[in-house]
PDB file of N, CA and C in Angstrom:
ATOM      1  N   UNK A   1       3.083  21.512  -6.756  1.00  0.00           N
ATOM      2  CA  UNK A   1       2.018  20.819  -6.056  1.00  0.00           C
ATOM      3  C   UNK A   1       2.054  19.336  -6.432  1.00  0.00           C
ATOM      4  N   UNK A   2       2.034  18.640  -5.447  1.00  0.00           N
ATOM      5  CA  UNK A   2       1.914  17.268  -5.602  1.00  0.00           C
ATOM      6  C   UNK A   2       0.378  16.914  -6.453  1.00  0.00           C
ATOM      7  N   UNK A   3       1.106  15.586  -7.157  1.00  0.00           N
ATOM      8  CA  UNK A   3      -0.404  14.631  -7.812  1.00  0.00           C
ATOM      9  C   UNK A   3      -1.074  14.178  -6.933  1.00  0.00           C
ATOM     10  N   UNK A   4      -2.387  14.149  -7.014  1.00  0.00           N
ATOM     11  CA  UNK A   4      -3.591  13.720  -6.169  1.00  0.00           C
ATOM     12  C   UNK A   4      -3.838  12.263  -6.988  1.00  0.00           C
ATOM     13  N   UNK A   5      -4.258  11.402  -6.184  1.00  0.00           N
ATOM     14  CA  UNK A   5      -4.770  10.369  -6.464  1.00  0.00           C
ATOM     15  C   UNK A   5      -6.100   9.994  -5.696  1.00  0.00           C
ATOM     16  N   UNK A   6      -6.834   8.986  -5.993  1.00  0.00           N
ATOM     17  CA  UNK A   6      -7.997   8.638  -5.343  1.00  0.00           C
ATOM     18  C   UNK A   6      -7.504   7.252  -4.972  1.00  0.00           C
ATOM     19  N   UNK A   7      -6.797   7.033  -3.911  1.00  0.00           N
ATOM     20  CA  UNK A   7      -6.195   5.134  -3.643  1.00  0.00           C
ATOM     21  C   UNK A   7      -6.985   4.644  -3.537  1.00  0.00           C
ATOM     22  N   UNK A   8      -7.018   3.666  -4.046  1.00  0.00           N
ATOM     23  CA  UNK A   8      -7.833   2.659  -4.049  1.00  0.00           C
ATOM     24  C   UNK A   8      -7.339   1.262  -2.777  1.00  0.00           C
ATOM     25  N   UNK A   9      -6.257   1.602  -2.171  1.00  0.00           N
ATOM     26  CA  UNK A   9      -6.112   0.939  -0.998  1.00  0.00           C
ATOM     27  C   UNK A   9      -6.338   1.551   0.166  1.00  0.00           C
ATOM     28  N   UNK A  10      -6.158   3.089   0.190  1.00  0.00           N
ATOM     29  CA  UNK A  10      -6.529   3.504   1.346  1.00  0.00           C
ATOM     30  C   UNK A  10      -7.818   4.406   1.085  1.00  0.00           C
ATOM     31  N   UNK A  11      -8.392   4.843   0.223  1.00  0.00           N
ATOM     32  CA  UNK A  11     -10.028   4.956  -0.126  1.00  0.00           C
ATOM     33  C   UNK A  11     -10.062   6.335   0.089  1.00  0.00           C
ATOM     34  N   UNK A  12      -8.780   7.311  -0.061  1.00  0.00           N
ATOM     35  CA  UNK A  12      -8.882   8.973   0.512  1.00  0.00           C
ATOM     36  C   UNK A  12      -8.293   9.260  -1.228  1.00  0.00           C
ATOM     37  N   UNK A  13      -8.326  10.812  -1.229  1.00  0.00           N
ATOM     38  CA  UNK A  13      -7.542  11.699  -2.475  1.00  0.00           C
ATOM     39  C   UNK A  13      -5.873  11.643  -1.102  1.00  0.00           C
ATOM     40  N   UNK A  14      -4.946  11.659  -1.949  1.00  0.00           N
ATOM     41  CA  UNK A  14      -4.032  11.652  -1.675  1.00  0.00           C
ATOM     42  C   UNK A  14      -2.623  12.034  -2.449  1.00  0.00           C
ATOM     43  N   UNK A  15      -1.355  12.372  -1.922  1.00  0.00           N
ATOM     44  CA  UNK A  15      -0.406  12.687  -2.855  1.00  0.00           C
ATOM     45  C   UNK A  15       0.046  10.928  -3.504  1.00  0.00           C
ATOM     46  N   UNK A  16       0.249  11.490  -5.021  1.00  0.00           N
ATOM     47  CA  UNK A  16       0.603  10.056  -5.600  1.00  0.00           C
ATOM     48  C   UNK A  16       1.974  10.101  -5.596  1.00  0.00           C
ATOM     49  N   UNK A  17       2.535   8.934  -6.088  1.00  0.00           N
ATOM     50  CA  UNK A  17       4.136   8.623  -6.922  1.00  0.00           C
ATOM     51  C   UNK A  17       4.528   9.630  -8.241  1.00  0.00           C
ATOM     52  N   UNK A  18       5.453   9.659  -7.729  1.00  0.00           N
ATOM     53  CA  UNK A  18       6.499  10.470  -8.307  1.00  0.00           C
ATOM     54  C   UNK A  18       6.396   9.818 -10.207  1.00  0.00           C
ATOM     55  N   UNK A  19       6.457   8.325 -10.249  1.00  0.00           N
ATOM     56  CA  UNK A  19       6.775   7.569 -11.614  1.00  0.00           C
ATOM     57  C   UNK A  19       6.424   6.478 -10.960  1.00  0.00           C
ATOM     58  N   UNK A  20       5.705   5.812 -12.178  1.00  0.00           N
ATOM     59  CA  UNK A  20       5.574   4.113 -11.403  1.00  0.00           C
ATOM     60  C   UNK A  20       6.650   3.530 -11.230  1.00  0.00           C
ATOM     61  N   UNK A  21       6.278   2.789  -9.901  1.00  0.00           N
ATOM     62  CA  UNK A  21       6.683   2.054  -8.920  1.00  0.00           C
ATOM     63  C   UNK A  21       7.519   0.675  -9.347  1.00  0.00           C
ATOM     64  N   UNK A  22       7.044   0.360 -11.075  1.00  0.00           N
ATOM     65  CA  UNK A  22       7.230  -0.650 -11.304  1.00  0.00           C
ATOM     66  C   UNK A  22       6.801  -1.254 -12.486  1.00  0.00           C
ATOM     67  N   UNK A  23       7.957  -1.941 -13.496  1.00  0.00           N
ATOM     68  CA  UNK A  23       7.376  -1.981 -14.643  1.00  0.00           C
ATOM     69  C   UNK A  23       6.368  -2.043 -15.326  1.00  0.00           C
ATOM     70  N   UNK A  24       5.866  -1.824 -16.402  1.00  0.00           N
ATOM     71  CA  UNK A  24       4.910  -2.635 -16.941  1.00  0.00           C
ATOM     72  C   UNK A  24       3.353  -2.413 -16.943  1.00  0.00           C
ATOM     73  N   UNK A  25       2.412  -3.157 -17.118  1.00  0.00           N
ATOM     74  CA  UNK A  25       0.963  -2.420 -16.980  1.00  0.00           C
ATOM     75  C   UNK A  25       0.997  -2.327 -15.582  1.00  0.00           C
ATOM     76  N   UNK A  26       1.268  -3.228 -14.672  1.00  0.00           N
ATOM     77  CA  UNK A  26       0.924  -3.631 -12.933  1.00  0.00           C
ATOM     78  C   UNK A  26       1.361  -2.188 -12.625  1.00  0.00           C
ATOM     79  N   UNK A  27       2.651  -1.669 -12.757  1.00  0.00           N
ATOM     80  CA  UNK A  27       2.995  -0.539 -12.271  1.00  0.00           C
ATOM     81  C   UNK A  27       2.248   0.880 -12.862  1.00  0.00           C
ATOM     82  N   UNK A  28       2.217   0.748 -13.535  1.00  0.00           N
ATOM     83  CA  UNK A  28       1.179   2.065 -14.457  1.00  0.00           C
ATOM     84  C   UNK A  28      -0.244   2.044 -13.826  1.00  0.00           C
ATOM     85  N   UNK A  29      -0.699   0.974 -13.952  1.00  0.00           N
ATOM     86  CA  UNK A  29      -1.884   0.850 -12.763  1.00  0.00           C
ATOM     87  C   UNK A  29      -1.633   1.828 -11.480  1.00  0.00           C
ATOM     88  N   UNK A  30      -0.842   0.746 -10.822  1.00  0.00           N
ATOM     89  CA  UNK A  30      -0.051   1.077  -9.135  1.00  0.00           C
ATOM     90  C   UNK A  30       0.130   3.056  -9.165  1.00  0.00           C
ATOM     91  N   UNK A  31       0.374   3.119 -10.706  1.00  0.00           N
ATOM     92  CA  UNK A  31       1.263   4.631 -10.141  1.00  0.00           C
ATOM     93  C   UNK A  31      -0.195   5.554 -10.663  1.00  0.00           C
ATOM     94  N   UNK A  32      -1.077   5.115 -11.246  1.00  0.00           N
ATOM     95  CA  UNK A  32      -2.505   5.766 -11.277  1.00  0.00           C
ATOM     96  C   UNK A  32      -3.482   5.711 -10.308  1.00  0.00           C
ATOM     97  N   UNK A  33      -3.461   4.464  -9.694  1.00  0.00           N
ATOM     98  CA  UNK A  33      -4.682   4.301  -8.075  1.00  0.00           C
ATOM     99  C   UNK A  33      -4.284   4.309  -6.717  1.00  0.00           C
ATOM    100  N   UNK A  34      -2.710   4.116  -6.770  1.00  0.00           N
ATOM    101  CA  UNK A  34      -2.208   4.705  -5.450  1.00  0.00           C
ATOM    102  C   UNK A  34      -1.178   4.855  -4.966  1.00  0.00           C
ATOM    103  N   UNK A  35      -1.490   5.784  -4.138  1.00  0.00           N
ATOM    104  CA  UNK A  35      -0.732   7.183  -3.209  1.00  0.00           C
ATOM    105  C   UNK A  35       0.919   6.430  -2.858  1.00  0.00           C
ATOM    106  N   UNK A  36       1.537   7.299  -2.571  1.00  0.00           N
ATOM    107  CA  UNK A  36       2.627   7.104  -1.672  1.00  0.00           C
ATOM    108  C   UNK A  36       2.474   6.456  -0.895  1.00  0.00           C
ATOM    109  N   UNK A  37       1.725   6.963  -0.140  1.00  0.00           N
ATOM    110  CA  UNK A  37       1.155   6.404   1.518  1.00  0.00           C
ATOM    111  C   UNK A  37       1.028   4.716   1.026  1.00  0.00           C
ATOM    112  N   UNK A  38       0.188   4.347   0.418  1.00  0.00           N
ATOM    113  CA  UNK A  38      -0.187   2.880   0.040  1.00  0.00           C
ATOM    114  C   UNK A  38       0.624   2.426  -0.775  1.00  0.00           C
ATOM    115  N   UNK A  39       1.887   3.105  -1.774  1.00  0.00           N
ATOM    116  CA  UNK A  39       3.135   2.094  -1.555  1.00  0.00           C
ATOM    117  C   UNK A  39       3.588   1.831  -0.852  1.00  0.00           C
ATOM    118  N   UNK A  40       4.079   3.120   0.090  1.00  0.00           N
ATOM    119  CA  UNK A  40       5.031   2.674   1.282  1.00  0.00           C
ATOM    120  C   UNK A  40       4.187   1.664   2.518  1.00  0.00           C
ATOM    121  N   UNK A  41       2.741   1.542   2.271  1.00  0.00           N
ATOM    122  CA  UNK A  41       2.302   0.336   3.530  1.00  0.00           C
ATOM    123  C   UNK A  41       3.075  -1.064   2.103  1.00  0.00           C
ATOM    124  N   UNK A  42       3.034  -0.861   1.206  1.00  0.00           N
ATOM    125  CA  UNK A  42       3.415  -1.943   0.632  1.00  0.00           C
ATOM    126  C   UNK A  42       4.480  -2.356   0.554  1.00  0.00           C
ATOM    127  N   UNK A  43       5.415  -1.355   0.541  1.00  0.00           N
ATOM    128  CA  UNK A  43       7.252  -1.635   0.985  1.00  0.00           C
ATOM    129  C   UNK A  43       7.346  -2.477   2.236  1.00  0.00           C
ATOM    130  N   UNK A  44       6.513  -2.293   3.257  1.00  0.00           N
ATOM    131  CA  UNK A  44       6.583  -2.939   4.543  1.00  0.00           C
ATOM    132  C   UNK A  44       6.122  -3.851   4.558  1.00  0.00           C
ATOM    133  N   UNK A  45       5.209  -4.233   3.970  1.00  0.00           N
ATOM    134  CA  UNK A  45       4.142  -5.203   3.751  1.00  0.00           C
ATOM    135  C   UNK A  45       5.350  -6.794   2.956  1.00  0.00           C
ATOM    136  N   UNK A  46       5.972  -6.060   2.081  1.00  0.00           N
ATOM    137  CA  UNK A  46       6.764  -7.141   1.453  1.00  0.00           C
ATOM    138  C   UNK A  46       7.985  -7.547   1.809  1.00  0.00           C
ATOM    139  N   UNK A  47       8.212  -6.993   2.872  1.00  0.00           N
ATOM    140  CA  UNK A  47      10.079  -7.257   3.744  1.00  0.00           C
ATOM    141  C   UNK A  47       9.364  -8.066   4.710  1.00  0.00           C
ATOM    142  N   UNK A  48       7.754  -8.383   5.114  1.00  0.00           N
ATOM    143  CA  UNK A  48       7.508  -8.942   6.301  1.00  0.00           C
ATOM    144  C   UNK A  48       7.451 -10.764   5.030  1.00  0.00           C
ATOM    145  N   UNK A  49       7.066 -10.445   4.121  1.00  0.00           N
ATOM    146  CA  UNK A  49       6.284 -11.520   3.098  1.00  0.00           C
ATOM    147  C   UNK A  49       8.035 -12.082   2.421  1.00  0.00           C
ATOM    148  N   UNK A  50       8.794 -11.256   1.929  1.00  0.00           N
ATOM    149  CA  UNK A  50      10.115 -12.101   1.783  1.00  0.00           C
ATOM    150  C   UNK A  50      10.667 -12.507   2.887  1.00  0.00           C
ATOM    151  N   UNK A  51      10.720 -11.755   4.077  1.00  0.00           N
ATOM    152  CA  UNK A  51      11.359 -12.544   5.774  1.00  0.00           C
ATOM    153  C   UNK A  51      10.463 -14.020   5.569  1.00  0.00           C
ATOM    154  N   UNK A  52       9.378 -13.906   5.856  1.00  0.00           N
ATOM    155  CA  UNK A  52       8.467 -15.227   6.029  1.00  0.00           C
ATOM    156  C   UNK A  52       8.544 -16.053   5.397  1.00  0.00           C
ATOM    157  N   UNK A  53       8.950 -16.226   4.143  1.00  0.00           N
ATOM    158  CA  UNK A  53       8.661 -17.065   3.514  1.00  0.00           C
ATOM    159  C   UNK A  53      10.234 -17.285   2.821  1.00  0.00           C
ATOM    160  N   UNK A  54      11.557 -16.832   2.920  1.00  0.00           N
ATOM    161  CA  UNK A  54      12.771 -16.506   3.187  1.00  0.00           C
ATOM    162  C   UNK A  54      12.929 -16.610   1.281  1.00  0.00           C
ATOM    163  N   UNK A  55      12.248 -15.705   0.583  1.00  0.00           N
ATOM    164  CA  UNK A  55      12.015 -15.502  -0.476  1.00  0.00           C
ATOM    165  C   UNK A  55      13.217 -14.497  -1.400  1.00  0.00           C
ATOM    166  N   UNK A  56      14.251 -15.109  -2.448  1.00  0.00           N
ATOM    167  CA  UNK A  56      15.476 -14.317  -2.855  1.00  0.00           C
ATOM    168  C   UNK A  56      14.810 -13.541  -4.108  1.00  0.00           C
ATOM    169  N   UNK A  57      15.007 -12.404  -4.208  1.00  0.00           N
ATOM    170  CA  UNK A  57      14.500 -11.912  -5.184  1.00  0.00           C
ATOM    171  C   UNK A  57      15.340 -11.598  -6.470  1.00  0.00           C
ATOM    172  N   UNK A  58      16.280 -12.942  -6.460  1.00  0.00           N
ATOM    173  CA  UNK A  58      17.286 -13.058  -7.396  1.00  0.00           C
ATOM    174  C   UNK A  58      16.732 -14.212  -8.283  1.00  0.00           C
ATOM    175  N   UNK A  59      15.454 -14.990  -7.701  1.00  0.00           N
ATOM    176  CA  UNK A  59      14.609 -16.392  -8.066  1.00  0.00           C
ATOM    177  C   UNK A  59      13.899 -15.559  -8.625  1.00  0.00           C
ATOM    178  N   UNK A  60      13.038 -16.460  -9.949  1.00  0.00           N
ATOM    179  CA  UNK A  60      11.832 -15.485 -10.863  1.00  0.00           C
ATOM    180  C   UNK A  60      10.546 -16.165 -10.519  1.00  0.00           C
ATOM    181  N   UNK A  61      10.662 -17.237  -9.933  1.00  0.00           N
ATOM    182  CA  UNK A  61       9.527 -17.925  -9.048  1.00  0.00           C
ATOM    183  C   UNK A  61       9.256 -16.973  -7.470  1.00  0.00           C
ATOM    184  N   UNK A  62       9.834 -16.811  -6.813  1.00  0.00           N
ATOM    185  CA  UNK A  62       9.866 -15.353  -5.648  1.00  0.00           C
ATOM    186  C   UNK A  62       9.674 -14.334  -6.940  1.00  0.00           C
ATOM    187  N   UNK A  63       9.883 -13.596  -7.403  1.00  0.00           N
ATOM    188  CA  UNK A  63       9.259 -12.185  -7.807  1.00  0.00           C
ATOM    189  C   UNK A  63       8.154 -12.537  -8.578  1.00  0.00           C
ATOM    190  N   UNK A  64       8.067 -13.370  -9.013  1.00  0.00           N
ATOM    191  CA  UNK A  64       6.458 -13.720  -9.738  1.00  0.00           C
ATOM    192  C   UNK A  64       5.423 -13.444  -8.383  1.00  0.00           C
ATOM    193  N   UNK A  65       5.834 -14.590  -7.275  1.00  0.00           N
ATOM    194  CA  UNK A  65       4.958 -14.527  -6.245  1.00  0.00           C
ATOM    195  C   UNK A  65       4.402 -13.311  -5.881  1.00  0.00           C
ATOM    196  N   UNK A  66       5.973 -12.521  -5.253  1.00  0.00           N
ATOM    197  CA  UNK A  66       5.746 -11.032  -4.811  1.00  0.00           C
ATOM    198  C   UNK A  66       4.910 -10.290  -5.909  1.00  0.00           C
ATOM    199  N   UNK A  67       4.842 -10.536  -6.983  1.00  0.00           N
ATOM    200  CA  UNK A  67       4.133  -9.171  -7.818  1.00  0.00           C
ATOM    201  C   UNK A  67       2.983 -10.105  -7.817  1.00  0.00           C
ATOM    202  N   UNK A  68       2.104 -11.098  -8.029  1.00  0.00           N
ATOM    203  CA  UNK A  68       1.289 -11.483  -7.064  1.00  0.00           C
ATOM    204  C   UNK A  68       0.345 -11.507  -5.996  1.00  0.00           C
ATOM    205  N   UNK A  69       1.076 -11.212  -4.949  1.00  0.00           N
ATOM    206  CA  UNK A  69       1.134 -10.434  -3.911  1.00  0.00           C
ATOM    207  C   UNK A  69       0.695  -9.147  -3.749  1.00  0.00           C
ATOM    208  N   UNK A  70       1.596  -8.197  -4.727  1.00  0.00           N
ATOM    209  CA  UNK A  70       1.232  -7.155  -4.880  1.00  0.00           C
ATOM    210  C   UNK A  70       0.118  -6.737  -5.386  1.00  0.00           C
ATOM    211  N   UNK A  71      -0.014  -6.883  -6.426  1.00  0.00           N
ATOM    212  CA  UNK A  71      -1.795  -7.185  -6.662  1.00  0.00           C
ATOM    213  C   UNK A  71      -2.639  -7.130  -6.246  1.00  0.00           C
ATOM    214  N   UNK A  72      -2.505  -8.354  -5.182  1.00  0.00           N
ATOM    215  CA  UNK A  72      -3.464  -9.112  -4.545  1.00  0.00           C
ATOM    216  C   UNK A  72      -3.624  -7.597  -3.490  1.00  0.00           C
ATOM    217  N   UNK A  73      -2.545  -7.142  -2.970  1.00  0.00           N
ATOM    218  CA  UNK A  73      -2.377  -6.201  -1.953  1.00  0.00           C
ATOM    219  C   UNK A  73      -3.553  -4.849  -2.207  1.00  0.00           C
ATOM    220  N   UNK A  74      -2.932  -4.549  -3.434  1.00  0.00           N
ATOM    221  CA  UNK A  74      -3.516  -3.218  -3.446  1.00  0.00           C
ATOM    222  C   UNK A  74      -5.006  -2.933  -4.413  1.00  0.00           C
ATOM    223  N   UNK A  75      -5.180  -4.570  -5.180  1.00  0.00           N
ATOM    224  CA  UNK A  75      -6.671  -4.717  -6.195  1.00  0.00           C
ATOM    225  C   UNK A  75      -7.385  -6.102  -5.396  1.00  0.00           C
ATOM    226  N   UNK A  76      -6.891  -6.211  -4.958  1.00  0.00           N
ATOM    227  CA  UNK A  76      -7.230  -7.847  -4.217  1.00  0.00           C
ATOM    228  C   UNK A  76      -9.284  -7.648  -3.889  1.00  0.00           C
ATOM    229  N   UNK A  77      -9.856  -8.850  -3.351  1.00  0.00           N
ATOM    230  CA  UNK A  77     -11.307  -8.493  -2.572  1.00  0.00           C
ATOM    231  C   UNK A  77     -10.664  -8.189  -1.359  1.00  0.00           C
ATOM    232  N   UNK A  78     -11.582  -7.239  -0.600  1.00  0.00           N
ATOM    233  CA  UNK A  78     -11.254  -6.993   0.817  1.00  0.00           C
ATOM    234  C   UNK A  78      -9.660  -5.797   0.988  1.00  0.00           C
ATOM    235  N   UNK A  79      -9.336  -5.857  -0.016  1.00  0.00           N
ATOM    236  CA  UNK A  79      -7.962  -5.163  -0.305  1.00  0.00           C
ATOM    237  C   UNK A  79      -7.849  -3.682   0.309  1.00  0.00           C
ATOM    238  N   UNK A  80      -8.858  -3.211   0.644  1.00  0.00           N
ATOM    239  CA  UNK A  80      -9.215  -1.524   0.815  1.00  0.00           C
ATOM    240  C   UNK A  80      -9.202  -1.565   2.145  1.00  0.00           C
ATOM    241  N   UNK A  81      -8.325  -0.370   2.686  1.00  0.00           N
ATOM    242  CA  UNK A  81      -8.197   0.091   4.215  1.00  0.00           C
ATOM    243  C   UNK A  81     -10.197   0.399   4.924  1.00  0.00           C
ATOM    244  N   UNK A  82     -10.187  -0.565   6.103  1.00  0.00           N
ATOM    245  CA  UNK A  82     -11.083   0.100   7.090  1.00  0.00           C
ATOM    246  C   UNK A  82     -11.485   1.555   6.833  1.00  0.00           C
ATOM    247  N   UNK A  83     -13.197   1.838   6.420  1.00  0.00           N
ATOM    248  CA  UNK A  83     -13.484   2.874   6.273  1.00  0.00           C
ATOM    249  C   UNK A  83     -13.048   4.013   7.610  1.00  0.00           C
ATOM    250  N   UNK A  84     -12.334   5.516   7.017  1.00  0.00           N
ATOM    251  CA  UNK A  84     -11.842   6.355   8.122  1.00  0.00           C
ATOM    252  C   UNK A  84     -10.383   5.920   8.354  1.00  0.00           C
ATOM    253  N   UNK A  85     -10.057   4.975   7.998  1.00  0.00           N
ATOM    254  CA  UNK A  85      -8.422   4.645   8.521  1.00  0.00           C
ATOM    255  C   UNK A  85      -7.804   5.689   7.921  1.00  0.00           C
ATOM    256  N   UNK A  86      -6.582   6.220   8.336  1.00  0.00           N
ATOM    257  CA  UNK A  86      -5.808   7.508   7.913  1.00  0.00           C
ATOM    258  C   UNK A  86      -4.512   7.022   7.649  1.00  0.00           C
ATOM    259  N   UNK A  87      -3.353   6.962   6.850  1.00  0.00           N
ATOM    260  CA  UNK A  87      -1.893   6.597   7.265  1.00  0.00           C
ATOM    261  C   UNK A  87      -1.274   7.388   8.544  1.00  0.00           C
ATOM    262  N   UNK A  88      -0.909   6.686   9.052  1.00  0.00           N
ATOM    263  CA  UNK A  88       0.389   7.588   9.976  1.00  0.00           C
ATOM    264  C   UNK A  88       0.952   8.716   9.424  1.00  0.00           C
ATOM    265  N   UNK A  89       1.037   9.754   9.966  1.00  0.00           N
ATOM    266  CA  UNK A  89       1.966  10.735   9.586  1.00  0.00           C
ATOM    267  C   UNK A  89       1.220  11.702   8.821  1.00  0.00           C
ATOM    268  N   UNK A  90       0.230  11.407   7.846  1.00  0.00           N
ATOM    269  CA  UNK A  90      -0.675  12.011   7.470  1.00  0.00           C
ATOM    270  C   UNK A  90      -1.117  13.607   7.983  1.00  0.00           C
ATOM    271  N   UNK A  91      -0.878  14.711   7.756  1.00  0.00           N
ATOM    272  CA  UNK A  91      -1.023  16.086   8.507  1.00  0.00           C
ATOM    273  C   UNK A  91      -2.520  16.312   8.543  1.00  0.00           C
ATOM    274  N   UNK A  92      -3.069  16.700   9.636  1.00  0.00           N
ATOM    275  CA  UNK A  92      -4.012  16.932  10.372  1.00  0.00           C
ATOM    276  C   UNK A  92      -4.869  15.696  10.316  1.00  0.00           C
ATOM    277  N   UNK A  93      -4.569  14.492  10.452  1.00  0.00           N
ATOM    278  CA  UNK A  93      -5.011  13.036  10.194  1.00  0.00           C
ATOM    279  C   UNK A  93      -4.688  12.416  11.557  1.00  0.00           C
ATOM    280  N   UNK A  94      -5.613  11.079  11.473  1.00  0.00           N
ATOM    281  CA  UNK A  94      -4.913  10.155  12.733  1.00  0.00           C
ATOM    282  C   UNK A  94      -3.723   9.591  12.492  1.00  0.00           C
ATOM    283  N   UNK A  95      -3.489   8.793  13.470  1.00  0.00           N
ATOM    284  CA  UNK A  95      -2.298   7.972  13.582  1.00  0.00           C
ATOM    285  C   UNK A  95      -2.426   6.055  12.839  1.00  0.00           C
ATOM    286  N   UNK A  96      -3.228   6.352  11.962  1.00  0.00           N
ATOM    287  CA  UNK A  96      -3.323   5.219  11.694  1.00  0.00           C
ATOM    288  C   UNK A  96      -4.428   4.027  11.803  1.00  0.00           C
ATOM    289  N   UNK A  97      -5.193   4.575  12.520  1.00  0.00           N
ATOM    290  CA  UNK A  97      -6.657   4.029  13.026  1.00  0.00           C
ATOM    291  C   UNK A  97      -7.879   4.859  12.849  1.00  0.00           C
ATOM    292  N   UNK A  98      -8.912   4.369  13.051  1.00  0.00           N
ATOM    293  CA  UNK A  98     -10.198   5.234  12.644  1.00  0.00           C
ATOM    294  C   UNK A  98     -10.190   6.183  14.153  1.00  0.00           C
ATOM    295  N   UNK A  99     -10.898   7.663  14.361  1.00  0.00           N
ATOM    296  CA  UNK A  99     -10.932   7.788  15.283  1.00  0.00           C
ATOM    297  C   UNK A  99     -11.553   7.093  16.609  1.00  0.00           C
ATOM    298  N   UNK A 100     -11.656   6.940  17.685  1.00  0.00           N
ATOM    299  CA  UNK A 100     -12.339   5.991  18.489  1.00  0.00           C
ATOM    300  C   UNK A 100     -11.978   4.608  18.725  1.00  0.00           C
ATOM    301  N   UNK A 101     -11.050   4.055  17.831  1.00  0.00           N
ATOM    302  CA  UNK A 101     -11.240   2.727  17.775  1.00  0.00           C
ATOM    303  C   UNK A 101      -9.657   2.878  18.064  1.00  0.00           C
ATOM    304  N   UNK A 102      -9.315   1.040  18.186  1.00  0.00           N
ATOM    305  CA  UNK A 102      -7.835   0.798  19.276  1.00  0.00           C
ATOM    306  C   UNK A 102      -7.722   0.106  20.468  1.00  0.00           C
ATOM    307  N   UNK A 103      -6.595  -0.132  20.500  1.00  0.00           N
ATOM    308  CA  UNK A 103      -6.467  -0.800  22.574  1.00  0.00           C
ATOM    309  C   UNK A 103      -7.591   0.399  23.299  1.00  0.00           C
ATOM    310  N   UNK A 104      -8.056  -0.130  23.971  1.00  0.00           N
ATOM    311  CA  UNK A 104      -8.834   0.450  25.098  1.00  0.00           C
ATOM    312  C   UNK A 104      -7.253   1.087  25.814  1.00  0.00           C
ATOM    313  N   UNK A 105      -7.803   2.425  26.227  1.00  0.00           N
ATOM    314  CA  UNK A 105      -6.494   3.119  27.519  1.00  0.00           C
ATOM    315  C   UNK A 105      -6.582   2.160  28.735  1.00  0.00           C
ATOM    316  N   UNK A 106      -5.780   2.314  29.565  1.00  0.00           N
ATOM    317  CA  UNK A 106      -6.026   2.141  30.696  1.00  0.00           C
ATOM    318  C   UNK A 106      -6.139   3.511  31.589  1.00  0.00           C
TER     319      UNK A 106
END
């Protein structure tokens, strides 16, 4: 049985990480308050933030930023998913949005 977590980015009990994510206290944190689900929005989250800002993560000024970043991402103010938001893929969950809410259909 998978570890349950309580994310603190996406605000549900959820399956956690396998081992932190990432050295150090930041990661021991990361691998105690959240889920899979809210790393992997964070894997995506940081290929859009090194594209943008054309950031080498071979520089210790870029990975300072990014872990930073990261932080900011998943403890930040305002940092916590829209109450009801679900991840994608999520089984018997939405697609990613609260129910009701979205583009209007046509």
């Amino acid at each position: 049985m998978a570890r349950l977590v309580q994310c603190a980015k996406i605000g549900q009990e959820l399956p956690g990480m396998a081992s932190p994510p990432y050295p150090g206290e930041l990661g021991q944190r990361i691998y105690e308050n959240i889920s899979q689900a809210g790393w992997d929005m964070w894997m995506q989250y940081s290929v859009v933030l090194i594209n943008h800002y054309g950031l080498s993560l071979g520089d210790p000024q870029s990975r300072e930023f990014l872990m930073q970043q990261m932080e900011e991402f998943f403890f930040g103010v305002g940092a916590q998913m829209p109450e009801g938001w679900t991840p994608e893929g999520t089984p018997g969950m939405g697609k990613g949005v609260p129910a009701g809410k979205g583009a209007p259909r046509k």
